[in-house]
N, C-alpha and C. Protein backbone atom coordinates (compact mmCIF):
# COMPACT_ATOMS: atom_id res chain seq x y z
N UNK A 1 96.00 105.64 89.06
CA UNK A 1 95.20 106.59 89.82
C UNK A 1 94.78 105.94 91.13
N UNK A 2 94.11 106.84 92.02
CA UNK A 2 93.66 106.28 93.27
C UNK A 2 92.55 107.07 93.83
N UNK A 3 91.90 106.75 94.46
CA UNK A 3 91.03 107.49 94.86
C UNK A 3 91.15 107.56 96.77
N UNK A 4 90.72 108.81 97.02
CA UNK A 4 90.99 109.64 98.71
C UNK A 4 89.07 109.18 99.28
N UNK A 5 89.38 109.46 100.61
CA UNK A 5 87.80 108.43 100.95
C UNK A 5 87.84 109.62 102.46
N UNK A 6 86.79 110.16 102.51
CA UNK A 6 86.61 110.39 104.05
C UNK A 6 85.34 109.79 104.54
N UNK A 7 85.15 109.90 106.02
CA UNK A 7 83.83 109.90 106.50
C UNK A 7 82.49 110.44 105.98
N UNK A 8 83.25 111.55 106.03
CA UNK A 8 81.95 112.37 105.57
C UNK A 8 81.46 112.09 104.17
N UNK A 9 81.75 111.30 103.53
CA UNK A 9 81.36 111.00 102.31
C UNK A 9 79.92 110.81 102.60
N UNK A 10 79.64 110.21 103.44
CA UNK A 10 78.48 109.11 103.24
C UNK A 10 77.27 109.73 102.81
N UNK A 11 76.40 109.79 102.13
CA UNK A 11 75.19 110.44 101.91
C UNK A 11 75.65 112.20 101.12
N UNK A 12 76.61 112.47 101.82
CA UNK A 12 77.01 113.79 101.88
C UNK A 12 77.41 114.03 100.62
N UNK A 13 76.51 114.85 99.55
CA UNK A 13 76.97 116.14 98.21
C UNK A 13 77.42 116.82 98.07
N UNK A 14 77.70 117.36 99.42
CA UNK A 14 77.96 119.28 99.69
C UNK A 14 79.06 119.36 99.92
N UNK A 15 79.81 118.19 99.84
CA UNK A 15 81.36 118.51 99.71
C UNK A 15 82.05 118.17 98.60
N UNK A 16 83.44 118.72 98.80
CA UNK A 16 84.58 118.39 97.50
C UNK A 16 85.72 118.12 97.71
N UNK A 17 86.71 117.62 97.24
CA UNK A 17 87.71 117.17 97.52
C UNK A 17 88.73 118.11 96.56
N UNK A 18 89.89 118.81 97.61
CA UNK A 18 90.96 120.03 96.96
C UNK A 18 92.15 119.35 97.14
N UNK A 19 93.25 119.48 96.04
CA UNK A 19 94.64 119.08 96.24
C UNK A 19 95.42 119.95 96.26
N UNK A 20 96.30 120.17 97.17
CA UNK A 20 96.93 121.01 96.87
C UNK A 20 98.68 120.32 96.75
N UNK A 21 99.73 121.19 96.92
CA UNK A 21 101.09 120.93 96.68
C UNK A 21 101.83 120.44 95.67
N UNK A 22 102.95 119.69 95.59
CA UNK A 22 103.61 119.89 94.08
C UNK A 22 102.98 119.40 93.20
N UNK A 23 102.89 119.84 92.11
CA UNK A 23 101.99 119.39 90.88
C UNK A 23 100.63 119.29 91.04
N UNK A 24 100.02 119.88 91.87
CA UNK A 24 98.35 119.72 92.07
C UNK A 24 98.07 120.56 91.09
N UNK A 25 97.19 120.19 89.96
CA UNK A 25 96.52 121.19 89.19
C UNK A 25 97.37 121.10 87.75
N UNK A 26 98.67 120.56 87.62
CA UNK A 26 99.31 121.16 86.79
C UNK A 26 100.16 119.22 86.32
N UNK A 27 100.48 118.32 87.64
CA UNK A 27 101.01 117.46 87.18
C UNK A 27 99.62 116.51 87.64
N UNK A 28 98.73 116.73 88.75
CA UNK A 28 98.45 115.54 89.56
C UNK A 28 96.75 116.60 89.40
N UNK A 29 95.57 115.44 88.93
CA UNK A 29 94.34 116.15 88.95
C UNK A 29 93.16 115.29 89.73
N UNK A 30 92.49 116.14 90.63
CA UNK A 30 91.73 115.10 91.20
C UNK A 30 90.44 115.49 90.97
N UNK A 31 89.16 114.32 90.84
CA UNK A 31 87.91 114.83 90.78
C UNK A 31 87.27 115.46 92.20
N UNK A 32 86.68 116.52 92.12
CA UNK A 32 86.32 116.95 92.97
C UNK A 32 85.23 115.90 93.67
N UNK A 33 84.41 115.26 93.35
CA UNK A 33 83.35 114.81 94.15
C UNK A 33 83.71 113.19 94.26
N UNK A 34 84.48 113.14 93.46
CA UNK A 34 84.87 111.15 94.06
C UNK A 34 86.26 110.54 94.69
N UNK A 35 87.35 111.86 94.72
CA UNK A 35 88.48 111.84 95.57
C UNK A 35 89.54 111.27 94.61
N UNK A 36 89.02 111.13 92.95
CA UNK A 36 89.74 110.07 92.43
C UNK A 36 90.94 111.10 92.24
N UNK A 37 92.64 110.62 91.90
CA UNK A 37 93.54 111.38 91.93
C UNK A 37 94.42 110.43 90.46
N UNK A 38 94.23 111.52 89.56
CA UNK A 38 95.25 110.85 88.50
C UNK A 38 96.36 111.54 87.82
N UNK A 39 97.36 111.12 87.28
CA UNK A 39 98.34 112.20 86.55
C UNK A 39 97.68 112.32 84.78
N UNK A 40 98.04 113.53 85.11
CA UNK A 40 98.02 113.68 83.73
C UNK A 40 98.84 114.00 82.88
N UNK A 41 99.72 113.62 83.31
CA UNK A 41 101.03 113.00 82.32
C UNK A 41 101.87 112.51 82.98
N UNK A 42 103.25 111.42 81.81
CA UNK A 42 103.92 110.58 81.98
C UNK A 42 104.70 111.06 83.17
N UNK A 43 105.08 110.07 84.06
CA UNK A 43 106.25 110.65 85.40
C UNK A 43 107.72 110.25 84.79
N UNK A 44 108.59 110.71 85.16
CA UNK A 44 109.95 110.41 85.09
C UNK A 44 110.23 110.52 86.51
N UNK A 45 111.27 109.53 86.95
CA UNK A 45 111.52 109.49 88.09
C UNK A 45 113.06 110.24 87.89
N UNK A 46 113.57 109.87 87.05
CA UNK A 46 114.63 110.62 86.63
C UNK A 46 114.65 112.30 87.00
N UNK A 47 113.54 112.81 86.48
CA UNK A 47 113.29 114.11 86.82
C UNK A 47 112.58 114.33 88.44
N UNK A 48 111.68 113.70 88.88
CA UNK A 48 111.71 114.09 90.24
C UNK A 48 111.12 112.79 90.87
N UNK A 49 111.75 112.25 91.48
CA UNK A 49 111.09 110.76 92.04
C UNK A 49 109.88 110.92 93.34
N UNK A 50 109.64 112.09 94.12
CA UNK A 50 108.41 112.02 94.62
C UNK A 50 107.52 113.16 94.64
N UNK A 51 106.13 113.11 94.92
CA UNK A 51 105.99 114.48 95.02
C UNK A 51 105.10 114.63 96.65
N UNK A 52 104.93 116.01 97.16
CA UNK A 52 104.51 115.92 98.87
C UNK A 52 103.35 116.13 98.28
N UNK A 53 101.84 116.30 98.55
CA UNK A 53 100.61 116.69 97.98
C UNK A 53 99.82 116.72 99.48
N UNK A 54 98.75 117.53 99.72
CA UNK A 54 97.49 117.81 100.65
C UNK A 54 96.65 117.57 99.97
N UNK A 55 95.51 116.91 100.27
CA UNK A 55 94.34 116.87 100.46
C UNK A 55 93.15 117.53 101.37
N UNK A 56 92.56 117.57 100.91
CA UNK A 56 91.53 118.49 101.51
C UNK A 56 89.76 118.47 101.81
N UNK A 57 88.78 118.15 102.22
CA UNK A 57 87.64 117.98 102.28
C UNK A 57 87.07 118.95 102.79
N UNK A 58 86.42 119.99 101.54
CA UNK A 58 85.88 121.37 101.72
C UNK A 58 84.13 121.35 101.90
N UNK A 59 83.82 122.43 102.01
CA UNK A 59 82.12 122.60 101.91
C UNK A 59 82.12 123.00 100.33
N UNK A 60 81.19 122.45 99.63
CA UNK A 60 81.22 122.37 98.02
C UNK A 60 80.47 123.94 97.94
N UNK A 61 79.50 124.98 99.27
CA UNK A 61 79.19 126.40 98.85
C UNK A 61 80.18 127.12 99.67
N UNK A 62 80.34 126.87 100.69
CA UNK A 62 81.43 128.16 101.47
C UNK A 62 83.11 127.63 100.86
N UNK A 63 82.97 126.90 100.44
CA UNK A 63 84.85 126.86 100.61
C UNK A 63 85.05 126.45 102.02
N UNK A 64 84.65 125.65 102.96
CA UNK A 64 85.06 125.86 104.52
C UNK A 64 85.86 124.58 104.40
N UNK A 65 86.85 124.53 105.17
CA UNK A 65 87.06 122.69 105.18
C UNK A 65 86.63 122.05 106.23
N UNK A 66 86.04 121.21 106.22
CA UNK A 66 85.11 120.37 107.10
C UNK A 66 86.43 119.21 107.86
N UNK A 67 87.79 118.99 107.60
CA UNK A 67 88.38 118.38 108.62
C UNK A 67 89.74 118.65 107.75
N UNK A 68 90.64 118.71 108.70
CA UNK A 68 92.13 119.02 108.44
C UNK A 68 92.95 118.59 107.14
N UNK A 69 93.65 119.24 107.05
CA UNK A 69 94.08 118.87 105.79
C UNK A 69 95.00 117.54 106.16
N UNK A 70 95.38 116.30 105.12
CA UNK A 70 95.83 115.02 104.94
C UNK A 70 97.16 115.38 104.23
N UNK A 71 98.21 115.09 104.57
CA UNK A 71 99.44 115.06 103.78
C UNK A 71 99.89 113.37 103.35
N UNK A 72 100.10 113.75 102.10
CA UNK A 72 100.59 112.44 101.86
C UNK A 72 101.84 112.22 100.51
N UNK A 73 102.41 110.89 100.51
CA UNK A 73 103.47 111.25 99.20
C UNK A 73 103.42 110.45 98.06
N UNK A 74 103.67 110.69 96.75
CA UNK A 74 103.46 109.94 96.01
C UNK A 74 104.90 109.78 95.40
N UNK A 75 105.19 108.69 95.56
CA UNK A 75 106.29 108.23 94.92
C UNK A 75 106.01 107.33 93.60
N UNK A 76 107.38 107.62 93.11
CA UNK A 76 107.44 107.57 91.48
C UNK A 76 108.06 105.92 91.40
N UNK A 77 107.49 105.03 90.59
CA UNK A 77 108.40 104.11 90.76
C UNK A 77 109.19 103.88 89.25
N UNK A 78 110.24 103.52 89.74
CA UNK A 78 111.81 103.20 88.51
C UNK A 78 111.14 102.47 87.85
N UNK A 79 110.58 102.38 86.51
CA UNK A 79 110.30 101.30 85.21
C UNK A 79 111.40 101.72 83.91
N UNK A 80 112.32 101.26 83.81
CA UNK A 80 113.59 101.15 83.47
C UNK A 80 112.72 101.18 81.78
N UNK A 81 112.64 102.08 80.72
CA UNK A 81 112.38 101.80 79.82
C UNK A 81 113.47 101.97 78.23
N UNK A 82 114.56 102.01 79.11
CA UNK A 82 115.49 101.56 78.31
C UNK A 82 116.70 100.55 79.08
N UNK A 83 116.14 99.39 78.74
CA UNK A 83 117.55 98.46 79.48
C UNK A 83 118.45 98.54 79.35
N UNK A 84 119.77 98.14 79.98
CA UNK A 84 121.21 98.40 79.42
C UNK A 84 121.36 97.17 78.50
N UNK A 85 122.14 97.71 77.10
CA UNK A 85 122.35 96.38 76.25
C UNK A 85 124.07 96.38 76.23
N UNK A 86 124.50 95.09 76.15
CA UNK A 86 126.18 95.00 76.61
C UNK A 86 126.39 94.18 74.83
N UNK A 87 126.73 94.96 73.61
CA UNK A 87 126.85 94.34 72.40
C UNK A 87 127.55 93.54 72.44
N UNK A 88 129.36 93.76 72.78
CA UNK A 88 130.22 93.04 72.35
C UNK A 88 131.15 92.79 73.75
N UNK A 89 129.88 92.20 74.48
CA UNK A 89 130.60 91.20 75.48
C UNK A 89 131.33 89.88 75.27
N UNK A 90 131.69 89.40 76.17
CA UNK A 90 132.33 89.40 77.36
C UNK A 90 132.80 90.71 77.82
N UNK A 91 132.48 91.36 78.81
CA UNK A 91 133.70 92.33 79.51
C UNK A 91 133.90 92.32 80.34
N UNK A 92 135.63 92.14 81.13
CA UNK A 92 136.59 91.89 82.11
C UNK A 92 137.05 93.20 82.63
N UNK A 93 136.88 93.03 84.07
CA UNK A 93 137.34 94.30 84.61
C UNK A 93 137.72 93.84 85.98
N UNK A 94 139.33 94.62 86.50
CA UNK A 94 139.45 94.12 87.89
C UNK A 94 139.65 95.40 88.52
N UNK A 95 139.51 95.34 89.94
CA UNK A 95 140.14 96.10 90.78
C UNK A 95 140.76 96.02 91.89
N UNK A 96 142.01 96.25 92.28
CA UNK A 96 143.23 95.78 93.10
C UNK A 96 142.84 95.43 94.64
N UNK A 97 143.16 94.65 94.87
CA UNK A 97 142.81 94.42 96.57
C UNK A 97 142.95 95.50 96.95
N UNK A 98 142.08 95.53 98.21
CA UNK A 98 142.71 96.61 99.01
C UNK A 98 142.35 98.25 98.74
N UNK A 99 141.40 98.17 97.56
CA UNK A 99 141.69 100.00 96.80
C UNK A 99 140.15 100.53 97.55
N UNK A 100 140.63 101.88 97.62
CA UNK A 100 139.78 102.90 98.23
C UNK A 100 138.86 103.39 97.80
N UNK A 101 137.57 103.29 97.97
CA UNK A 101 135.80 103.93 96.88
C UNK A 101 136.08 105.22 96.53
N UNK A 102 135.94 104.69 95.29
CA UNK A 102 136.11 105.52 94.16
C UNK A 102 137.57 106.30 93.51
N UNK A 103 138.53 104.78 93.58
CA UNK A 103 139.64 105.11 92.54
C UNK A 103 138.85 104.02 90.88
């Protein structure tokens, strides 16, 4: 997880912090009043390796946003949780001088 930080934090109650874009709400959840941003569930990078997301710093009674929305990306990182296992190695393999990508 991570947590989002504006200025206006300082002293300031009356605001909230909104996410919006892929998976906001559904893959990616943030607390409204401390910016913290966590998944709530496992990523596969396999299935989609990043996602685009907005941020947002609203008025916590009007809904207004008090400064532009923040784009940012979260990328997925590769943790390989099945290694490749090679049983009945040694294995020998050549390919001819000279040959063209992908014979």
């Amino acid at each position: 997880s991570f947590q989002l930080h504006t200025d206006l934090d300082v002293g300031n109650k009356n605001i909230k912090y909104v996410l919006a874009g892929e998976g906001a709400g559904t893959i990616f959840a943030i607390n409204e009043r401390t910016g913290d941003i966590h998944a709530m569930k496992r990523l596969d990078r396999e299935e989609k390796a990043e996602y685009t997301l907005t941020a947002q710093v609203v008025d916590r009674d009007s809904d207004r946003p008090l400064e532009p929305p923040s784009e940012f990306i979260i990328k997925v990182q590769d943790i390989n949780d099945n290694p490749p296992q090679f049983i009945e190695g040694p294995y020998k393999g050549s390919v001819p001088e000279m040959s063209q990508v992908g014979e």
